[in-house]
N, C-alpha and C. Protein backbone atom coordinates (compact mmCIF):
# COMPACT_ATOMS: atom_id res chain seq x y z
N UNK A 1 93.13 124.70 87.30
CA UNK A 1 93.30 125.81 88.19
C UNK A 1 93.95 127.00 87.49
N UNK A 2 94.38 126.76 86.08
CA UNK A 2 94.86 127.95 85.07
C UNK A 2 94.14 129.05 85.27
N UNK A 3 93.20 128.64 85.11
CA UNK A 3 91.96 130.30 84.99
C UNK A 3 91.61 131.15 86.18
N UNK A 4 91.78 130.09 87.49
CA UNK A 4 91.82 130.67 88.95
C UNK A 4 92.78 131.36 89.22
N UNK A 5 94.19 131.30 88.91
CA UNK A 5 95.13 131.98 88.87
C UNK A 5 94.77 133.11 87.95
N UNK A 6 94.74 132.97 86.97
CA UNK A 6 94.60 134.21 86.09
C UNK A 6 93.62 135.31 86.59
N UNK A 7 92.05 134.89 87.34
CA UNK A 7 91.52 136.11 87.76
C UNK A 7 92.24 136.39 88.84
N UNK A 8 92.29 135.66 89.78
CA UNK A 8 93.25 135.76 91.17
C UNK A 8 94.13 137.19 91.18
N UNK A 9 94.78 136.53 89.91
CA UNK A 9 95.89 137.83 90.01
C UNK A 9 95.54 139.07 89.16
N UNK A 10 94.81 138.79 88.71
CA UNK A 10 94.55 139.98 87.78
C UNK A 10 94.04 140.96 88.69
N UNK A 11 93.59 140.62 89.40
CA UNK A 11 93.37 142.00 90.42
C UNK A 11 94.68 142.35 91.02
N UNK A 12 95.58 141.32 91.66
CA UNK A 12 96.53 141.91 92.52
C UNK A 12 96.32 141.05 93.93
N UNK A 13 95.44 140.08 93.66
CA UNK A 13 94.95 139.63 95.24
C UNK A 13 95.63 137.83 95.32
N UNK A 14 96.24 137.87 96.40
CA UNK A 14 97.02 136.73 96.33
C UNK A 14 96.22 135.51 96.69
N UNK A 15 96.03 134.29 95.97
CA UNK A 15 94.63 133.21 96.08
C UNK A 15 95.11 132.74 97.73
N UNK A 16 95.96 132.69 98.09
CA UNK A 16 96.76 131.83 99.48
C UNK A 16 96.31 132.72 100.72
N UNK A 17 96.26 134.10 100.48
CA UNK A 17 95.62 135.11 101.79
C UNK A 17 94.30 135.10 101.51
N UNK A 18 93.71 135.30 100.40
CA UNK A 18 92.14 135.17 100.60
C UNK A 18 91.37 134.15 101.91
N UNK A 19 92.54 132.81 100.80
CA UNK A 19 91.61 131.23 101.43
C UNK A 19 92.34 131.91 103.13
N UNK A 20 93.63 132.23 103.48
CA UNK A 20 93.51 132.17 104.73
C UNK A 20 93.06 132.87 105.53
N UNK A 21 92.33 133.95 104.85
CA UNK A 21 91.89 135.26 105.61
C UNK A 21 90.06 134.49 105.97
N UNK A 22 89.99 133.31 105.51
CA UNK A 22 88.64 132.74 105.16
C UNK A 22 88.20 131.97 106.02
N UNK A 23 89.18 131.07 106.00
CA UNK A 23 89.14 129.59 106.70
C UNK A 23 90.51 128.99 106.89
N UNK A 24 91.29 129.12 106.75
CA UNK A 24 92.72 128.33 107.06
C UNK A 24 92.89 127.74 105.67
N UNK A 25 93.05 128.56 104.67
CA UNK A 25 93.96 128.47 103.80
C UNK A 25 93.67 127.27 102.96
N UNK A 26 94.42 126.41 103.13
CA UNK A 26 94.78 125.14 102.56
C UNK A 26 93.83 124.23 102.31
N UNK A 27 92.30 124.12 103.44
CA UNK A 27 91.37 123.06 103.39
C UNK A 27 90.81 124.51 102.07
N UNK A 28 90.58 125.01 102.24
CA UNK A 28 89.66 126.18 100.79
C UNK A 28 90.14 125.96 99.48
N UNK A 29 91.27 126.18 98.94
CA UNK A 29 92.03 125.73 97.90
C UNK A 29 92.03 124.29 97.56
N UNK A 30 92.55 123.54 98.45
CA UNK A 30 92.21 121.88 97.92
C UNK A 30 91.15 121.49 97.83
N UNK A 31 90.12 122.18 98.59
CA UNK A 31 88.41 122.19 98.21
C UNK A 31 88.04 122.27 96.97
N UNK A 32 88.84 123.54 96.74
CA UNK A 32 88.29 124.25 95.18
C UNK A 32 89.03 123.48 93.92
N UNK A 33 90.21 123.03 94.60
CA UNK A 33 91.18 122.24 93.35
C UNK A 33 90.55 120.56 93.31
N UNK A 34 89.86 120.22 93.74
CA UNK A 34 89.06 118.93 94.17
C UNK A 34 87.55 119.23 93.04
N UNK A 35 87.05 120.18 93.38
CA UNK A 35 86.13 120.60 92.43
C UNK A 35 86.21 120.75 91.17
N UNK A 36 87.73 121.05 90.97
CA UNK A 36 87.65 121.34 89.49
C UNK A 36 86.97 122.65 89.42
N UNK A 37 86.93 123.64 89.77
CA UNK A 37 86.34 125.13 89.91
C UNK A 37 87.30 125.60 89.33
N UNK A 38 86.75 126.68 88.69
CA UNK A 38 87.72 127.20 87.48
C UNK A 38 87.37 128.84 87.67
N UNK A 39 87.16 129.77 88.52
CA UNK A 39 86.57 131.31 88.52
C UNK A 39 86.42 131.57 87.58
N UNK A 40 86.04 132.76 86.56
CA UNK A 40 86.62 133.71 85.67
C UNK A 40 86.48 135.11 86.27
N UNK A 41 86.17 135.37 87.62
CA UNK A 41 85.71 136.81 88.07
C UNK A 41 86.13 136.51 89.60
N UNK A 42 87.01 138.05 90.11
CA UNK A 42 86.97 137.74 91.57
C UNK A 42 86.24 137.44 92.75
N UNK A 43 84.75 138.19 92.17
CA UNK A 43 84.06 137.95 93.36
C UNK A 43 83.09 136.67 93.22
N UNK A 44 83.90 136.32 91.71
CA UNK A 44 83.37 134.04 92.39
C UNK A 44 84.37 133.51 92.46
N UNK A 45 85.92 133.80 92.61
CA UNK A 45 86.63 133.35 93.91
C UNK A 45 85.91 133.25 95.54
N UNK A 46 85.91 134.34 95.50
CA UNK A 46 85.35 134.98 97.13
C UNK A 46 84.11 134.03 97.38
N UNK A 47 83.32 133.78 96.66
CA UNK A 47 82.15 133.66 96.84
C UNK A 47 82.59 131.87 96.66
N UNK A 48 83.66 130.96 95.69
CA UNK A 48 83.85 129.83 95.97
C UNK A 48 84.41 129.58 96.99
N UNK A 49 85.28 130.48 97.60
CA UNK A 49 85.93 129.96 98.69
C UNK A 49 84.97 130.35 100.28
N UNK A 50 83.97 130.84 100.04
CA UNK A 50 82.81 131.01 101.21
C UNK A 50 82.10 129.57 101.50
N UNK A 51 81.86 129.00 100.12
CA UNK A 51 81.31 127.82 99.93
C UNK A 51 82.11 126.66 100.40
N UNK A 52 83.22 126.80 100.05
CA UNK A 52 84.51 125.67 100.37
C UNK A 52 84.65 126.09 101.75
N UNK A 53 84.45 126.93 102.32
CA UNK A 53 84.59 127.48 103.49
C UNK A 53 83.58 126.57 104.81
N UNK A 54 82.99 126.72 104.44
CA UNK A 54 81.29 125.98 104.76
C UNK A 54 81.63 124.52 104.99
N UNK A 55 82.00 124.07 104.20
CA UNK A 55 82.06 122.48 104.39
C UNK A 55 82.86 122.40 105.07
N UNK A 56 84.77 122.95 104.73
CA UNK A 56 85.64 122.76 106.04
C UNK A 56 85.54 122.93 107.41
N UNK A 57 84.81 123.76 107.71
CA UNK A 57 84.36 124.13 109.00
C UNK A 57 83.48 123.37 109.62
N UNK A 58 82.53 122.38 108.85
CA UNK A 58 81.96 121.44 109.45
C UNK A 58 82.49 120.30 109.94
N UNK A 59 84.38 120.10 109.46
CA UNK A 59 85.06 119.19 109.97
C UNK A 59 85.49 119.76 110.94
N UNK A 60 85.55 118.40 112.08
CA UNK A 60 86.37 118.89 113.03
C UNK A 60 87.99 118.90 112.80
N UNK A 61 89.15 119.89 113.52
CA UNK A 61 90.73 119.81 113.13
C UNK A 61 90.61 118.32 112.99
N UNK A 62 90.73 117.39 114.26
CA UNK A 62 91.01 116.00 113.99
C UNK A 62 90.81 115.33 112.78
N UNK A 63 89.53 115.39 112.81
CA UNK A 63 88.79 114.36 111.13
C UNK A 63 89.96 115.83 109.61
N UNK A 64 90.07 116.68 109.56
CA UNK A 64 90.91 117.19 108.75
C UNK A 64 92.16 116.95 108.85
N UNK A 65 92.80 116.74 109.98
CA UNK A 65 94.22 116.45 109.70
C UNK A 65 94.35 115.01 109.47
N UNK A 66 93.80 114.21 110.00
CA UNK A 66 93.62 112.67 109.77
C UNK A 66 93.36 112.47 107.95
N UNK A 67 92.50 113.50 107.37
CA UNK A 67 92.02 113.60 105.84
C UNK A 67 93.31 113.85 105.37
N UNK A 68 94.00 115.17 105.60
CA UNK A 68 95.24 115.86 104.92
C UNK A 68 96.13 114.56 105.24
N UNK A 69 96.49 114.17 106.35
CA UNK A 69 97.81 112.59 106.55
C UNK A 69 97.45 111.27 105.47
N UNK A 70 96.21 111.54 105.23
CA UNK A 70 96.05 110.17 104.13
C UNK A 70 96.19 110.27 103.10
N UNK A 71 95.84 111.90 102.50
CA UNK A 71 95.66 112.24 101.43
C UNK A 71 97.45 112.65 100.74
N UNK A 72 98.18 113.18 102.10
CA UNK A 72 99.85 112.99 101.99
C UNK A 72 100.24 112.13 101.11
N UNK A 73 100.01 111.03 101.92
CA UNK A 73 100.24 109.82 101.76
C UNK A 73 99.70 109.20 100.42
N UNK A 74 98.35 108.86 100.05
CA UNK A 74 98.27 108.77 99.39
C UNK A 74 98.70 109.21 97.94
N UNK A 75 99.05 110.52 97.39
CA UNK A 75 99.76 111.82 96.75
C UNK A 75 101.20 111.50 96.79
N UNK A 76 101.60 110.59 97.68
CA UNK A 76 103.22 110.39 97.43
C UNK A 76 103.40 109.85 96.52
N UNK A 77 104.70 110.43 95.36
CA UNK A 77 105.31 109.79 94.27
C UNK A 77 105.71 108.31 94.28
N UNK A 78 106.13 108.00 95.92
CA UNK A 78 106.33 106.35 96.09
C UNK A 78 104.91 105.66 96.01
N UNK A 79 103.86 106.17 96.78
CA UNK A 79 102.61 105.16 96.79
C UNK A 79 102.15 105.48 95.57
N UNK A 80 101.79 106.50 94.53
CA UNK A 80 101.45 106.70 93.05
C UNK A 80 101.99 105.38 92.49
N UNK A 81 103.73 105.85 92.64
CA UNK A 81 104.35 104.72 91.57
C UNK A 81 104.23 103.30 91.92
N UNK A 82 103.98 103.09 93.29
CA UNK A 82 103.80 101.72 93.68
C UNK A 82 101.99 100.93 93.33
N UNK A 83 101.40 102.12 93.38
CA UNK A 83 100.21 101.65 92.88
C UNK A 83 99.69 101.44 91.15
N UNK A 84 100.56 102.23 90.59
CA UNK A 84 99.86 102.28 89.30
C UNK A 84 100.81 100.82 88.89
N UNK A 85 102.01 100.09 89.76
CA UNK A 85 102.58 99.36 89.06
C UNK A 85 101.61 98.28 89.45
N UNK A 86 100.68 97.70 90.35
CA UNK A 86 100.03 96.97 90.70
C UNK A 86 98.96 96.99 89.87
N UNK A 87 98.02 98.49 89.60
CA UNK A 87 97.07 98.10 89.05
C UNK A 87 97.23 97.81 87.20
N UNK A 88 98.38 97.63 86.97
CA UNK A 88 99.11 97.51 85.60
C UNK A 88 99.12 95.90 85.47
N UNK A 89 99.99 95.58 86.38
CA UNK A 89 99.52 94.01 86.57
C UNK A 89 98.60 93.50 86.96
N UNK A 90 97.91 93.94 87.86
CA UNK A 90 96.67 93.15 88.26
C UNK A 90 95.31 93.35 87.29
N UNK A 91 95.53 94.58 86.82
CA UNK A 91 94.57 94.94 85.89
C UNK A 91 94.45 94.65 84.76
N UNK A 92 95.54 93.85 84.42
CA UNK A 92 95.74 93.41 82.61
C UNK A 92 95.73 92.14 83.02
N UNK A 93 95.94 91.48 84.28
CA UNK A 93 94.98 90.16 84.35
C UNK A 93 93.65 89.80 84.14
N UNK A 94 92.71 91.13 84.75
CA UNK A 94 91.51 91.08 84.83
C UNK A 94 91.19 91.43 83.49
N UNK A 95 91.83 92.06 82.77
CA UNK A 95 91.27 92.76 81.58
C UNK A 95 91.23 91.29 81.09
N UNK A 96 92.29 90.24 80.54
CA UNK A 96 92.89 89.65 80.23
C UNK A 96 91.63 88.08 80.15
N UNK A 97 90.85 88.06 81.64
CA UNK A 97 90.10 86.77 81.99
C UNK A 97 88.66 87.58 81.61
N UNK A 98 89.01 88.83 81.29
CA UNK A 98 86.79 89.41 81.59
C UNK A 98 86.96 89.81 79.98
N UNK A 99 87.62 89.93 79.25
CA UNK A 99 87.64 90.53 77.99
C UNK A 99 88.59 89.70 76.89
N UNK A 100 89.66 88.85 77.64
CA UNK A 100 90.47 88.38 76.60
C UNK A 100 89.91 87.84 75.54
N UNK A 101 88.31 87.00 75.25
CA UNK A 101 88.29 86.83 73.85
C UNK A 101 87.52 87.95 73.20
N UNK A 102 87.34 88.85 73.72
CA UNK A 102 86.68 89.57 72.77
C UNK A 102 87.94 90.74 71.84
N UNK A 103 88.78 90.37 72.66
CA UNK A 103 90.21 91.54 72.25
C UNK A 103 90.59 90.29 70.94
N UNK A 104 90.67 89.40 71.34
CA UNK A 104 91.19 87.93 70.22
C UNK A 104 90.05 88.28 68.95
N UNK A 105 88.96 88.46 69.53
CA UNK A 105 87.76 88.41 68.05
C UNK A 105 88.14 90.23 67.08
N UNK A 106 88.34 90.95 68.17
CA UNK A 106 88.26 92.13 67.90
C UNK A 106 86.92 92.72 68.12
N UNK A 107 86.23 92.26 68.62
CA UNK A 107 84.52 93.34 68.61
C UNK A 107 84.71 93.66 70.28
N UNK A 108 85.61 94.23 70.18
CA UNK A 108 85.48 95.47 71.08
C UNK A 108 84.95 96.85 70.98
N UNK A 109 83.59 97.33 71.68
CA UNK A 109 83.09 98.30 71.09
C UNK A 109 83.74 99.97 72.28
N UNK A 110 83.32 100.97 72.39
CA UNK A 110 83.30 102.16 72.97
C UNK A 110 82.93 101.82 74.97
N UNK A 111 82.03 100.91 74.98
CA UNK A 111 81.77 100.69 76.53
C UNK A 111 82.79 100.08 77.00
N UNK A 112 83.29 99.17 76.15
CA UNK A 112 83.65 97.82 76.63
C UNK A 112 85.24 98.61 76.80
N UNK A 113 85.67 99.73 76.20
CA UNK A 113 87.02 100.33 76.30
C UNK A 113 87.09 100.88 77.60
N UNK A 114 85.77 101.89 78.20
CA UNK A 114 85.43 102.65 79.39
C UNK A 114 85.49 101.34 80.73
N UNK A 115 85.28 100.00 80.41
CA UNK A 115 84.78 99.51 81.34
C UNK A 115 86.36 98.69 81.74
N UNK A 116 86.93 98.63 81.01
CA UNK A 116 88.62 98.06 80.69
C UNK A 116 89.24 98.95 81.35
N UNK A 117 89.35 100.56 81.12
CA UNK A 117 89.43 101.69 82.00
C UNK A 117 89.54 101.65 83.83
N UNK A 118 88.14 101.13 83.42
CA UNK A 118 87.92 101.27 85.02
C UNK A 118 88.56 99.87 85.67
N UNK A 119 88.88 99.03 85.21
CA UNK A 119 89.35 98.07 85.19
C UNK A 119 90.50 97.62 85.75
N UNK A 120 91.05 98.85 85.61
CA UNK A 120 92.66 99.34 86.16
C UNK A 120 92.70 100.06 87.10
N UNK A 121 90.95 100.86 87.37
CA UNK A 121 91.18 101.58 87.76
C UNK A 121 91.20 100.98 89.96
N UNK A 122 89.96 99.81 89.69
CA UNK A 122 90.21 99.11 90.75
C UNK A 122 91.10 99.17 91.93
N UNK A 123 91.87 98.02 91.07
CA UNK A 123 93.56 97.45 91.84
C UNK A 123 94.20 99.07 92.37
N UNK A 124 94.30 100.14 91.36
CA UNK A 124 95.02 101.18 91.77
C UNK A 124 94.42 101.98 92.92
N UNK A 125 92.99 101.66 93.37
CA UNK A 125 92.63 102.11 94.30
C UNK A 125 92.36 101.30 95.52
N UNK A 126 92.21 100.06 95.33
CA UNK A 126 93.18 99.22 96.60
C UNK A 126 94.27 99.28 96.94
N UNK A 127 95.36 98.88 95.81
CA UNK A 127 96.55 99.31 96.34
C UNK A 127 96.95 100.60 96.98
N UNK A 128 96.73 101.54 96.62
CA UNK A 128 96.67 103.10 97.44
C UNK A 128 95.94 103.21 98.80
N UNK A 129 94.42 102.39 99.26
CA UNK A 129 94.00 102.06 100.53
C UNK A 129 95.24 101.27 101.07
N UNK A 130 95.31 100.32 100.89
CA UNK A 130 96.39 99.14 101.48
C UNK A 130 97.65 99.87 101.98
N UNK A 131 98.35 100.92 101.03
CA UNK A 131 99.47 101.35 101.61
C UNK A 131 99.13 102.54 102.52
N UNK A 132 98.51 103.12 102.22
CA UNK A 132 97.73 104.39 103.49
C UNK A 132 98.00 103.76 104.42
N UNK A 133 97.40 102.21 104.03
CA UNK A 133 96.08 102.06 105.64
C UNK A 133 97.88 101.47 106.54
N UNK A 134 98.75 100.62 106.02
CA UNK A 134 99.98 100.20 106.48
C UNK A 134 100.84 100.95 106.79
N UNK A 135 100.96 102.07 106.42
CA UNK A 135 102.35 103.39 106.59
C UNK A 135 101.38 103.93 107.77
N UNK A 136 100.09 104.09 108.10
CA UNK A 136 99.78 104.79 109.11
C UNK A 136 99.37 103.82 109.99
N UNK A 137 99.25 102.52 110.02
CA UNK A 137 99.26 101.43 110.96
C UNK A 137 100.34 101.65 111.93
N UNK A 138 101.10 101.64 110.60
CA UNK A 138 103.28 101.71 111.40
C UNK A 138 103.31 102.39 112.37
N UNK A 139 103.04 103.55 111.80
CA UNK A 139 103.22 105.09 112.35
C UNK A 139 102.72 105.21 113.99
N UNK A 140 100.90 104.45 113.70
CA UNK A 140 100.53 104.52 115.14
C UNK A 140 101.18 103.73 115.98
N UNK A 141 101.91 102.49 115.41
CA UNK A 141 102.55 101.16 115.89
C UNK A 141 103.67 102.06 116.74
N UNK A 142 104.35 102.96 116.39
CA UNK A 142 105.97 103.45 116.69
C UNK A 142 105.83 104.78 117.61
């Protein structure tokens, strides 16, 4: 988002009133920061956040604030740190039973590193469903 800032301001135009002068702000920007959209010119700001614009508006408030409460949640430094410690262990088990002799032989090639990767990447995305889905179980519970 370095480079979005940089045209942003280079005019003088603040990225936070655009998106809210647009669509409500916040779903436009996390749109565009989700994309990985990078501007280099103002009027493909304007013109990304028309686009990002488009899709938010096809949610209803409900289904968006229900998105933004998970996505909270999920984004918390406690559920991050609680998940990456799970998929650390659980994932160097799996690495451990789907790969351990080939790490012992050494002919581990370039896929087999990407697929070890993702490997971890699993558990860390269960564990992050699991605690969502329980902190907002609670929540409706109370």
């Amino acid at each position: 988002m370095h480079g979005y800032g940089r045209a942003v301001n280079a005019v003088n135009i603040d990225p936070s009133a655009i998106a809210s002068r647009r669509c409500g702000g916040v779903i436009a920007e996390q749109r565009l920061a989700i994309q990985g959209i990078v501007p280099n010119h103002p009027e493909e700001v304007s013109k990304r956040l028309d686009g990002a614009c488009e899709i938010a508006q096809e949610l209803s408030p409900g289904v968006r604030r229900r998105m933004t409460a998970w996505l909270d949640i999920a984004l918390a430094p406690a559920t991050v740190r609680r998940s990456l410690r799970v998929a650390m262990v659980v994932g160097s088990i799996l690495v451990a039973i789907n790969y351990g002799d080939r790490i012992i032989a050494g002919s581990l090639g370039t896929r087999e590193f990407a697929k070890i990767a993702l490997t971890y990447c699993v558990p860390y995305c269960v564990a992050t469903y699991a605690a969502v889905s329980a902190l907002l179980g609670a929540k409706r519970a109370s």
